[in-house]
Protein backbone atom coordinates (compact mmCIF):
# COMPACT_ATOMS: atom_id res chain seq x y z
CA UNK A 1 34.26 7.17 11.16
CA UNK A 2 31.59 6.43 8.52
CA UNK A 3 29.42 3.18 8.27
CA UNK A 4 28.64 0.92 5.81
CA UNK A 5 26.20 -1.15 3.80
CA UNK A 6 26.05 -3.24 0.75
CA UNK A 7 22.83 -1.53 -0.76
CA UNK A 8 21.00 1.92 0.32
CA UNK A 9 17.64 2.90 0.24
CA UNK A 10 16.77 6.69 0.58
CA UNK A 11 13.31 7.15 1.02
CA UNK A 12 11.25 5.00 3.41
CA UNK A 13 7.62 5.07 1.82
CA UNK A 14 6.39 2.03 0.23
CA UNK A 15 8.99 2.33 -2.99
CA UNK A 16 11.84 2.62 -0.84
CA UNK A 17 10.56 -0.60 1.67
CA UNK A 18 9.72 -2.70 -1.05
CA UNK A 19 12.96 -2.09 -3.10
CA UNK A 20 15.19 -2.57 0.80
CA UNK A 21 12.57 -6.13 1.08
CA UNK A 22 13.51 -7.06 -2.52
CA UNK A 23 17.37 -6.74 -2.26
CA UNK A 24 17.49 -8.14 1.57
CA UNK A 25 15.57 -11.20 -0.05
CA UNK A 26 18.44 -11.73 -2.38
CA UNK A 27 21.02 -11.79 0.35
CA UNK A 28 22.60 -8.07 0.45
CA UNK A 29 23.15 -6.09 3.57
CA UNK A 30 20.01 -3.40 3.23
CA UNK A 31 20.07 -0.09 4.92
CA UNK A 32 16.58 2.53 4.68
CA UNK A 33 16.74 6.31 5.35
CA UNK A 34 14.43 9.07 5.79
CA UNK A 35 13.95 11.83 7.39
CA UNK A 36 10.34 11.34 8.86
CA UNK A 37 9.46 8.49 11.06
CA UNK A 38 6.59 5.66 10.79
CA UNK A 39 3.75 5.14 9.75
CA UNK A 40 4.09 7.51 6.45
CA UNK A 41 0.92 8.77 4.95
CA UNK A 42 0.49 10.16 1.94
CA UNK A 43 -3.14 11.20 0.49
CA UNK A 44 -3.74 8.90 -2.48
CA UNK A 45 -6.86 6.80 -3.34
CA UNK A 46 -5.71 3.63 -1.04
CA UNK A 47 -7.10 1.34 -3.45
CA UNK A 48 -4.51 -1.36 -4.39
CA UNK A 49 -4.89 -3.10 -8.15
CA UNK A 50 -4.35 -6.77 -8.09
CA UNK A 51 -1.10 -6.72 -9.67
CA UNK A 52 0.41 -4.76 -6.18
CA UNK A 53 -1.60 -7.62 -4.38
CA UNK A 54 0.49 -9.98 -6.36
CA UNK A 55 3.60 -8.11 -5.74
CA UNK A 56 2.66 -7.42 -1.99
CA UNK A 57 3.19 -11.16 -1.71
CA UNK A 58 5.84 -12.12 -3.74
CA UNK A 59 7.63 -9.43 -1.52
CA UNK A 60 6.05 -11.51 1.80
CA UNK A 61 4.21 -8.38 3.07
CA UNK A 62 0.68 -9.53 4.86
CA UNK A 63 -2.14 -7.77 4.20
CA UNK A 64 -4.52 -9.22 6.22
CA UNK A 65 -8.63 -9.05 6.05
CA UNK A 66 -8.52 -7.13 8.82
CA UNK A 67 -6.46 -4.34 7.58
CA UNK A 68 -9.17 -3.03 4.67
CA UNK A 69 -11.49 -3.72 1.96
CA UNK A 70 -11.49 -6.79 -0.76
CA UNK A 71 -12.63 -5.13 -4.05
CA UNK A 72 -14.00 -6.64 -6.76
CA UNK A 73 -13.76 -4.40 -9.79
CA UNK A 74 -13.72 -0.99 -11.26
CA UNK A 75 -16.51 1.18 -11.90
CA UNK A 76 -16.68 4.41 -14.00
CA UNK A 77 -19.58 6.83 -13.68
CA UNK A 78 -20.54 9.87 -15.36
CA UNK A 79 -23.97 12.07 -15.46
CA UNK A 80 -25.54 10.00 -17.23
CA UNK A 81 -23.85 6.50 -18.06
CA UNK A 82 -21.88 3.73 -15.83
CA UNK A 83 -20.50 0.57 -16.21
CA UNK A 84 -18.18 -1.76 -14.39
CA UNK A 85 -16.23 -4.61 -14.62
CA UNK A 86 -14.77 -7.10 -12.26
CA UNK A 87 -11.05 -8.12 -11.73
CA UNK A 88 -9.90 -11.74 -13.67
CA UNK A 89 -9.05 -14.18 -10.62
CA UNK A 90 -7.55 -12.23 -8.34
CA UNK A 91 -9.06 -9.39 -6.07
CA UNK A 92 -8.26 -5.71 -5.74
CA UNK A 93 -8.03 -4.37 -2.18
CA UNK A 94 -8.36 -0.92 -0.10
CA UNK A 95 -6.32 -0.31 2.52
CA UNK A 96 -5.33 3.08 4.37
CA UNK A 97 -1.89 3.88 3.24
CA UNK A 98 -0.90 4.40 7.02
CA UNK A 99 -1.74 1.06 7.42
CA UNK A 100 0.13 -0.61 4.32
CA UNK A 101 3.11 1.75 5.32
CA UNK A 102 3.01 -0.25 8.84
CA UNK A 103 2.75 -3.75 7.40
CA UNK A 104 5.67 -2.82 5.16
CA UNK A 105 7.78 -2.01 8.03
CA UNK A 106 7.01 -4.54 9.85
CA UNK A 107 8.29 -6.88 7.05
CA UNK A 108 11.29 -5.02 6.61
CA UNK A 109 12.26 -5.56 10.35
CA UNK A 110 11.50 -9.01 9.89
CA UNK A 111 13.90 -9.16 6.76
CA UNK A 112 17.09 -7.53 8.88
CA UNK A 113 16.47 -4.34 6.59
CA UNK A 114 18.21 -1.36 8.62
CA UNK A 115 16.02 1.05 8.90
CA UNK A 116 17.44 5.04 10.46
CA UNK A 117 14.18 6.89 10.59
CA UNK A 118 14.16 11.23 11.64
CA UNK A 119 17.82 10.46 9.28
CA UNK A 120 18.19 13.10 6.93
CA UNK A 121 20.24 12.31 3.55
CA UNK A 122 22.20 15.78 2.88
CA UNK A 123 23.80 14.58 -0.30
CA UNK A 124 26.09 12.01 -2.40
CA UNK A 125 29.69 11.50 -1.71
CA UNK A 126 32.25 9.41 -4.02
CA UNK A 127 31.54 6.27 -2.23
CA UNK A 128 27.95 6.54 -0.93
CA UNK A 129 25.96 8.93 0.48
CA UNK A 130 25.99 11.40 3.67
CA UNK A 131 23.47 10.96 6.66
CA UNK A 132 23.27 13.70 9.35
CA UNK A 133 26.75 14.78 8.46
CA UNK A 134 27.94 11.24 8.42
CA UNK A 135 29.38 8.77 5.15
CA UNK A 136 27.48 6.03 4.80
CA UNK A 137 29.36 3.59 2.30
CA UNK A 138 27.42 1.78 0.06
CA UNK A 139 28.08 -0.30 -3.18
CA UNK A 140 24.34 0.12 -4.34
CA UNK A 141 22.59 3.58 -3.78
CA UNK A 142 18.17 3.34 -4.70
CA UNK A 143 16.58 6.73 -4.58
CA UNK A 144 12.88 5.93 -3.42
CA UNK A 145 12.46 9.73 -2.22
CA UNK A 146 9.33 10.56 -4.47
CA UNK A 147 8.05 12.92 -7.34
CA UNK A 148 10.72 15.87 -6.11
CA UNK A 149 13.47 12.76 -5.65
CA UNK A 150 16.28 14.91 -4.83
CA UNK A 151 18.82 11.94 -5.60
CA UNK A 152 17.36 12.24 -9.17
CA UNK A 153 18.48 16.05 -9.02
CA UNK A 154 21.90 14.73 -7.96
CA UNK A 155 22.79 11.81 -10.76
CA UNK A 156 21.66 14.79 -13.26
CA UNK A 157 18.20 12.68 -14.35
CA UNK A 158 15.71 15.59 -14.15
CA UNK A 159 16.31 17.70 -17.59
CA UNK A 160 15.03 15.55 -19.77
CA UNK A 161 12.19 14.26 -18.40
CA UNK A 162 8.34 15.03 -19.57
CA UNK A 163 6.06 15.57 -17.44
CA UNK A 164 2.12 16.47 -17.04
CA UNK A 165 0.85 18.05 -13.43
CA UNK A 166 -2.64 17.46 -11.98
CA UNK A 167 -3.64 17.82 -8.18
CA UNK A 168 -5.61 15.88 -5.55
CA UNK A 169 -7.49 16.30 -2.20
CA UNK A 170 -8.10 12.91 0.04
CA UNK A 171 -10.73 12.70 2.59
CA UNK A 172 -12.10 9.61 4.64
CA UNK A 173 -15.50 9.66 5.37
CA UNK A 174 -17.49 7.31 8.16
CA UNK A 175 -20.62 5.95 6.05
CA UNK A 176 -21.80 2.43 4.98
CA UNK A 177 -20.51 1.17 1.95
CA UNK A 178 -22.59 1.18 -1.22
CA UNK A 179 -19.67 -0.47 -3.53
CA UNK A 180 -17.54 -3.42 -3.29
CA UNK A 181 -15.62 -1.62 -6.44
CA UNK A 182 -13.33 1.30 -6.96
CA UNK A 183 -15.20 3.80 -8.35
CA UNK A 184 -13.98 6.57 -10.53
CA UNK A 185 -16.66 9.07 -11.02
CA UNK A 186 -16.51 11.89 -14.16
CA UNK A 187 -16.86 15.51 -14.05
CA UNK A 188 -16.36 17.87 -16.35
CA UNK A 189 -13.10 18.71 -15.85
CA UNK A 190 -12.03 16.53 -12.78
CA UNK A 191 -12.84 13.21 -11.63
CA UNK A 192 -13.55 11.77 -7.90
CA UNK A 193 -11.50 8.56 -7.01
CA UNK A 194 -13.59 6.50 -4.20
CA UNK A 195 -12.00 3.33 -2.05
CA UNK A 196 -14.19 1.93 0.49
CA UNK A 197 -11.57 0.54 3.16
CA UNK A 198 -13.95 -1.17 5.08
CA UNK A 199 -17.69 -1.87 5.69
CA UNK A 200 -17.88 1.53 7.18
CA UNK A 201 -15.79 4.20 6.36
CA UNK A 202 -14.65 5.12 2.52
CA UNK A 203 -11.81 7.23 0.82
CA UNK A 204 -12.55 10.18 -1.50
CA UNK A 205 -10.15 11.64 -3.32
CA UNK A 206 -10.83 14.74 -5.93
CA UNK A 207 -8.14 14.94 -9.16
CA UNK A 208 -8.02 18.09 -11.23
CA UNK A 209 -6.09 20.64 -13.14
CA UNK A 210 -6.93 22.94 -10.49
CA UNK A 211 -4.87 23.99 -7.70
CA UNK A 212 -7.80 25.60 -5.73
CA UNK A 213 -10.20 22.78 -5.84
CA UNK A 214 -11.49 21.68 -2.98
CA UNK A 215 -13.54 18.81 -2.42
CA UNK A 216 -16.55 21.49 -0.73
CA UNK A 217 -16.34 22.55 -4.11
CA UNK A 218 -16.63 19.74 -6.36
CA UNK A 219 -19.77 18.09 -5.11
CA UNK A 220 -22.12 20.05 -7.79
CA UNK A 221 -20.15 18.06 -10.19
CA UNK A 222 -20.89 14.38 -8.59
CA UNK A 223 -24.58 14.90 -7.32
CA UNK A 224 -24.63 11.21 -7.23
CA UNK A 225 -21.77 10.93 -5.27
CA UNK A 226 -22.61 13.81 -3.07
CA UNK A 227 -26.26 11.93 -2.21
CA UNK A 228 -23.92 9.10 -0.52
CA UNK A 229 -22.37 11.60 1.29
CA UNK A 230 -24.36 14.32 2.56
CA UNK A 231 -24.48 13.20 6.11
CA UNK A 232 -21.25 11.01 6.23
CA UNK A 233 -18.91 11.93 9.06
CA UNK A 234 -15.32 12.80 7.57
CA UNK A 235 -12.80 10.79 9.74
CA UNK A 236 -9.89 12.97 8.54
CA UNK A 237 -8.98 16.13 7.62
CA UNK A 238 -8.92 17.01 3.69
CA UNK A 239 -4.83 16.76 2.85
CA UNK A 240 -3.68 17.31 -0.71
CA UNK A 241 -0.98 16.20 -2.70
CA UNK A 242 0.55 16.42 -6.46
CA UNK A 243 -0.28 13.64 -9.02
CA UNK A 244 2.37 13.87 -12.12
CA UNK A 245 3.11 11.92 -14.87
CA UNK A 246 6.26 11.71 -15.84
CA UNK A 247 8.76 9.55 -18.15
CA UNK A 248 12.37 10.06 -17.31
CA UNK A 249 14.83 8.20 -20.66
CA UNK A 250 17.04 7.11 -18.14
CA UNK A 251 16.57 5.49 -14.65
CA UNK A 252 19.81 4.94 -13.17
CA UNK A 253 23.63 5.95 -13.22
CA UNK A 254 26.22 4.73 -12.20
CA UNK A 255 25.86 2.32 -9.08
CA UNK A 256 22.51 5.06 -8.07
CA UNK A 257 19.03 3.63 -9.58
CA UNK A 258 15.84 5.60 -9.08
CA UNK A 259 12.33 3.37 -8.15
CA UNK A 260 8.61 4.51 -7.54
CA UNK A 261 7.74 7.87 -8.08
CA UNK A 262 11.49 8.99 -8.57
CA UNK A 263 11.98 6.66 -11.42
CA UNK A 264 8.99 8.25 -13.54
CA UNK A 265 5.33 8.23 -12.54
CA UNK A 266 1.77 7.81 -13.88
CA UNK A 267 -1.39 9.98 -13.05
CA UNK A 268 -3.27 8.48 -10.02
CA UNK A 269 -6.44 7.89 -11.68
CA UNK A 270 -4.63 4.68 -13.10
CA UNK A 271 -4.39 3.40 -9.59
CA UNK A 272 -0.93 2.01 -10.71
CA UNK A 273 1.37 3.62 -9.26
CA UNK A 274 1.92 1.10 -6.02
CA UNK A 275 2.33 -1.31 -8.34
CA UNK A 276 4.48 0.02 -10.43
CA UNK A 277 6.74 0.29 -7.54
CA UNK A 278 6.38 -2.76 -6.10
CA UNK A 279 7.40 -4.39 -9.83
CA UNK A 280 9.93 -2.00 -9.88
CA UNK A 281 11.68 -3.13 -6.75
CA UNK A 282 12.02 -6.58 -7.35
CA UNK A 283 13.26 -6.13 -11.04
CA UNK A 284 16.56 -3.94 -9.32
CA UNK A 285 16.85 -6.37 -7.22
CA UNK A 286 17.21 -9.15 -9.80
CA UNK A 287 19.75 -6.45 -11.77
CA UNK A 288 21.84 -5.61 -8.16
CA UNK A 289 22.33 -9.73 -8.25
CA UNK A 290 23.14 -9.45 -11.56
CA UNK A 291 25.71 -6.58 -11.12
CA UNK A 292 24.41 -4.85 -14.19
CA UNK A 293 22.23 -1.71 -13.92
CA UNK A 294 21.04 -1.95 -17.77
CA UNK A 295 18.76 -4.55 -16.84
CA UNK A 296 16.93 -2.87 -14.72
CA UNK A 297 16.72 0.24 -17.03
CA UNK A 298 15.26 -2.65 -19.89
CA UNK A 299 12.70 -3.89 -17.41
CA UNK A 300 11.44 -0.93 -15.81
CA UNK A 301 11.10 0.10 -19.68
CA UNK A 302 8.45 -3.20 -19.89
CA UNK A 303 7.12 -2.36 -16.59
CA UNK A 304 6.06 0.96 -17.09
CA UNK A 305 4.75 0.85 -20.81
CA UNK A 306 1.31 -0.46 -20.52
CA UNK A 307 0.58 1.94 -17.42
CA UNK A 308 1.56 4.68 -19.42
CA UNK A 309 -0.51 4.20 -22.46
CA UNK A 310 -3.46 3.49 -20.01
CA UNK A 311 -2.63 6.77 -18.45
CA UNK A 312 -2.49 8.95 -21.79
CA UNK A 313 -6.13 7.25 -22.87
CA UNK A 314 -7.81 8.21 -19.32
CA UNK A 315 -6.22 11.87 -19.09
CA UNK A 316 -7.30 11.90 -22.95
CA UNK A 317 -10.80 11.53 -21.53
CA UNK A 318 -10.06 13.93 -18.75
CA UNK A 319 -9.18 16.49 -21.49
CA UNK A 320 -12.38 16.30 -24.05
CA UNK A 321 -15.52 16.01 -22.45
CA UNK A 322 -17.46 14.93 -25.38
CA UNK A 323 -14.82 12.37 -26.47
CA UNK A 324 -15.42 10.64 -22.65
CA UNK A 325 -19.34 10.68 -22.96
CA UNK A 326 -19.01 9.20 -26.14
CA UNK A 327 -17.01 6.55 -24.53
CA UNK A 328 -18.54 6.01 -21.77
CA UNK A 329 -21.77 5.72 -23.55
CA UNK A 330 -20.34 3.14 -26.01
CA UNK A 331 -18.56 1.00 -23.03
CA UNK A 332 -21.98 1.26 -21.25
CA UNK A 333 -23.80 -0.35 -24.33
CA UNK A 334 -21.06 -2.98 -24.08
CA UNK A 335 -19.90 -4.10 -20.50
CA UNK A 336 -17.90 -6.76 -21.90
CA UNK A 337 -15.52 -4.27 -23.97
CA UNK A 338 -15.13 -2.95 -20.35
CA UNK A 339 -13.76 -5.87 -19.00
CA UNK A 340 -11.78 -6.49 -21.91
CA UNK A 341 -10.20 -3.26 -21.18
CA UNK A 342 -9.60 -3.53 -17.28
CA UNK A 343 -7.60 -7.01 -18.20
CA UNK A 344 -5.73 -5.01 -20.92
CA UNK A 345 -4.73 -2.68 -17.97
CA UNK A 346 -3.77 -5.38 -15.37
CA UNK A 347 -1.79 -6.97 -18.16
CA UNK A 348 -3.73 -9.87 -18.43
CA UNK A 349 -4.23 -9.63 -22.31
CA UNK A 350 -2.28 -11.19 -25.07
CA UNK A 351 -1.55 -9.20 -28.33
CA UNK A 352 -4.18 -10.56 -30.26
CA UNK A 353 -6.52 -10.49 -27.66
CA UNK A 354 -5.62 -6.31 -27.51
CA UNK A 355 -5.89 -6.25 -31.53
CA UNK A 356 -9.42 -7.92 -31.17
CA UNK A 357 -9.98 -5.25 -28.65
CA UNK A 358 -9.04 -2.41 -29.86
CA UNK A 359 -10.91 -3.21 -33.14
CA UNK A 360 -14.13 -3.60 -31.00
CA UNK A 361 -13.40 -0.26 -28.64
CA UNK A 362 -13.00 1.65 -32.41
CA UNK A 363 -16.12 0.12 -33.76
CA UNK A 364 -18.34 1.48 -29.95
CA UNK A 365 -16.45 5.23 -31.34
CA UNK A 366 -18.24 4.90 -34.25
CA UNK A 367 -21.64 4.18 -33.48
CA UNK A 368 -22.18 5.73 -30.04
C-alpha cells in the first residue's frame, strides 16, 4: 500500500520549505522529503537581500532580531577603491543558514506541511514518486533537491542547460563587527563575501575559479580584510561548496516543476539566490491553483532575468581585472551611480530610471 498527497516536495532546504509553505497556504495537502534531517546547512554567505526579507514574510516565516544581523547596504572593496550604498526602505539581514533552515521548519509544521526527514526519494513512478521503496501518489511533484537535482535528471531537463562553475569556502569567525553592510571584497582573481550575523561573530566566504583555494591561502589577496581578522577565533570549520550559474529553457514537465537551485541558478556573489527561491515558490504555487504549469515557466522567466544580467556584469568583473578597477574607480568617484545600481538589482528601478542609469554607468567607463 502506497500513500498519498496532493502536492510533493523533494528536497527539504529552504527551496523545497518555501515552495511546501507556498502551496499549503493555498489550501493543497503538502508533503516534504529528504534524505537528511534538520537543521540543513549549507556554506553560503548567510546574508539575505531585502527582496528574500520580503518574501520571508509574505511566506509567514519569522525572522526575529534575535536570530542575526540587520544590514544596511552593500559594500565593494578592492586594493585601492570602495564604495557602498545602502538598501531603499527596507533592510537586508544575516542570518546563519542553520538557523533560517530552523525557522523554516518550524513554519512548515505550523502550516500542516508533512514533512518525512532521513526519507530517501529513489525515483519517479507513473503516478508520483517512490520513497524508501514505497509510492507516494501525488498530483503535483516540485523538485527542490539542488544544483545536482536528480528529479531534473529524471524529467530529461539537464541537456540543454548552460552553465558556468566557480567554488566557495565558508568560515565563521568570533570578532567584533566593523560593518553593518555586506561586504564583497576584490581580488585578483577571486573575491571574499563577508556577513556579519551578529555583533560578534561574522561569515567569510572565499569564491573562485579554483578548486584548491583555501581561505589560508587567499588572505595575501585581502590584506585589508586579513587585518580584521588576524586574531579572530573561527567558530566553525572551513566547509566548501559549488556556486554555478546556470539557465535551464525549460523548468517543468508534465505535472513535475523544478524551484531554487534545480530550476537554474545564479553565482553567489549576487546574493540572490534565496530569493530567487523564495519568489520562485510562491509563483508555482499561484500556477498549481491555477492548474497550468506554463505560468509558472512565464514567471520564473521574469523572476530570474534581472538576477541573471546582474550576475553576467559581476562575473564580467571577476574575469578582467582592469575592466573592475576601472569600475570600481568610476563608481567610487560617484557613490550615487552605486546606489542607483544596488536598486537596479533589488528591482526597485523603472525602465527609464535603468536607461538614465546605464547612460551615467557608460559615461564613469569613459572617463575613469
Amino acid at each position: 500500500m502506497g500513500w498519498e498527497t496532493e502536492v510533493l516536495v523533494i528536497g527539504g532546504g529552504p527551496a523545497g520549505l518555501a515552495a511546501a509553505i507556498a502551496a499549503r497556504k493555498k489550501g493543497f495537502e503538502v508533503t516534504v522529503a529528504d534524505g537528511a534531517k534538520p537543521p540543513i546547512d549549507k556554506p553560503c554567505g548567510e546574508g539575505l537581500m531585502p527582496t528574500a526579507m520580503e518574501a520571508l514574510r509574505e511566506l509567514g516565516v519569522e525572522i526575529g532580531p534575535g536570530d542575526g544581523q540587520v544590514l544596511r547596504g552593500v559594500r565593494f572593496v578592492d586594493a585601492t577603491s570602495s564604495v557602498e550604498a545602502d538598501y531603499l526602505g527596507a533592510s537586508g539581514f544575516g542570518v546563519r543558514r542553520t538557523v533560517l533552515h530552523q525557522r523554516m521548519v518550524e513554519r512548515a509544521q505550523e502550516c500542516g506541511v508533512n514533512l518525512l526527514w532521513n526519507t530517501t526519494v529513489e525515483g519517479l513512478s507513473v503516478e508520483g514518486a517512490i520513497l524508501s521503496g514505497v509510492v507516494m501518489k501525488a498530483r503535483w511533484i516540485v523538485g527542490a533537491d539542488g544544483i545536482h537535482s536528480r528529479v531534473r535528471n529524471w524529467i530529461g531537463l539537464n541537456g540543454k542547460a548552460r552553465q558556468e562553475m566557480r567554488f566557495a569556502q565558508r568560515r565563521h569567525f568570533q570578532v567584533q563587527a566593523w560593518t553593518d553592510c555586506m561586504e564583497i571584497h576584490w581580488g585578483q582573481s577571486l573575491q571574499a563575501y563577508v556577513t556579519p550575523l551578529s555583533s560578534d561573530e561574522t561569515c567569510v566566504s572565499l569564491i573562485s575559479r579554483d578548486p584548491q583555494m583555501r581561505l589560508e591561502d587567499a588572505w595575501r589577496e585581502f590584506p585589508k580584510l586579513a587585518s580584521y581578522l588576524r586574531d579572530a577565533r573561527p567558530t566553525s570549520a572551513e566547509r566548501g561548496a559549488v556556486t554555478v550559474t546556470r539557465r535551464l529553457r525549460q523548468v517543468y514537465r508534465g505535472s513535475i516543476a523544478l524551484t531554487g537551485d534545480a530550476s537554474g541558478s545564479v553565482d553567489a556573489i549576487t546574493a540572490e539566490g534565496l530569493s530567487l527561491s523564495f519568489h520562485q515558490a510562491i509563483a508555482l504555487a499561484d500556477a498549481m491553483e491555477e492548474g497550468k504549469l506554463e505560468s509558472y515557466q512565464r514567471a520564473h522567466r521574469q523572476i530570474t532575468s534581472r538576477p541573471n544580467t546582474m550576475g553576467w556584469l559581476l562575473l564580467l568583473l571577476d574575469r578582467y581585472p582592469s575592466l573592475r578597477r576601472r569600475a570600481l574607480r568610476g563608481l567610487a568617484s560617484d557613490p550615487e551611480l552605486f546606489a542607483r545600481l544596488l536598486a537596479a538589482h533589488l528591482g526597485e528601478a523603472s525602465s527609464r530610471f535603468l536607461a538614465a542609469t546605464s547612460l551615467r554607468l557608460g559615461w564613469q567607463f569613459l572617463t575613469a
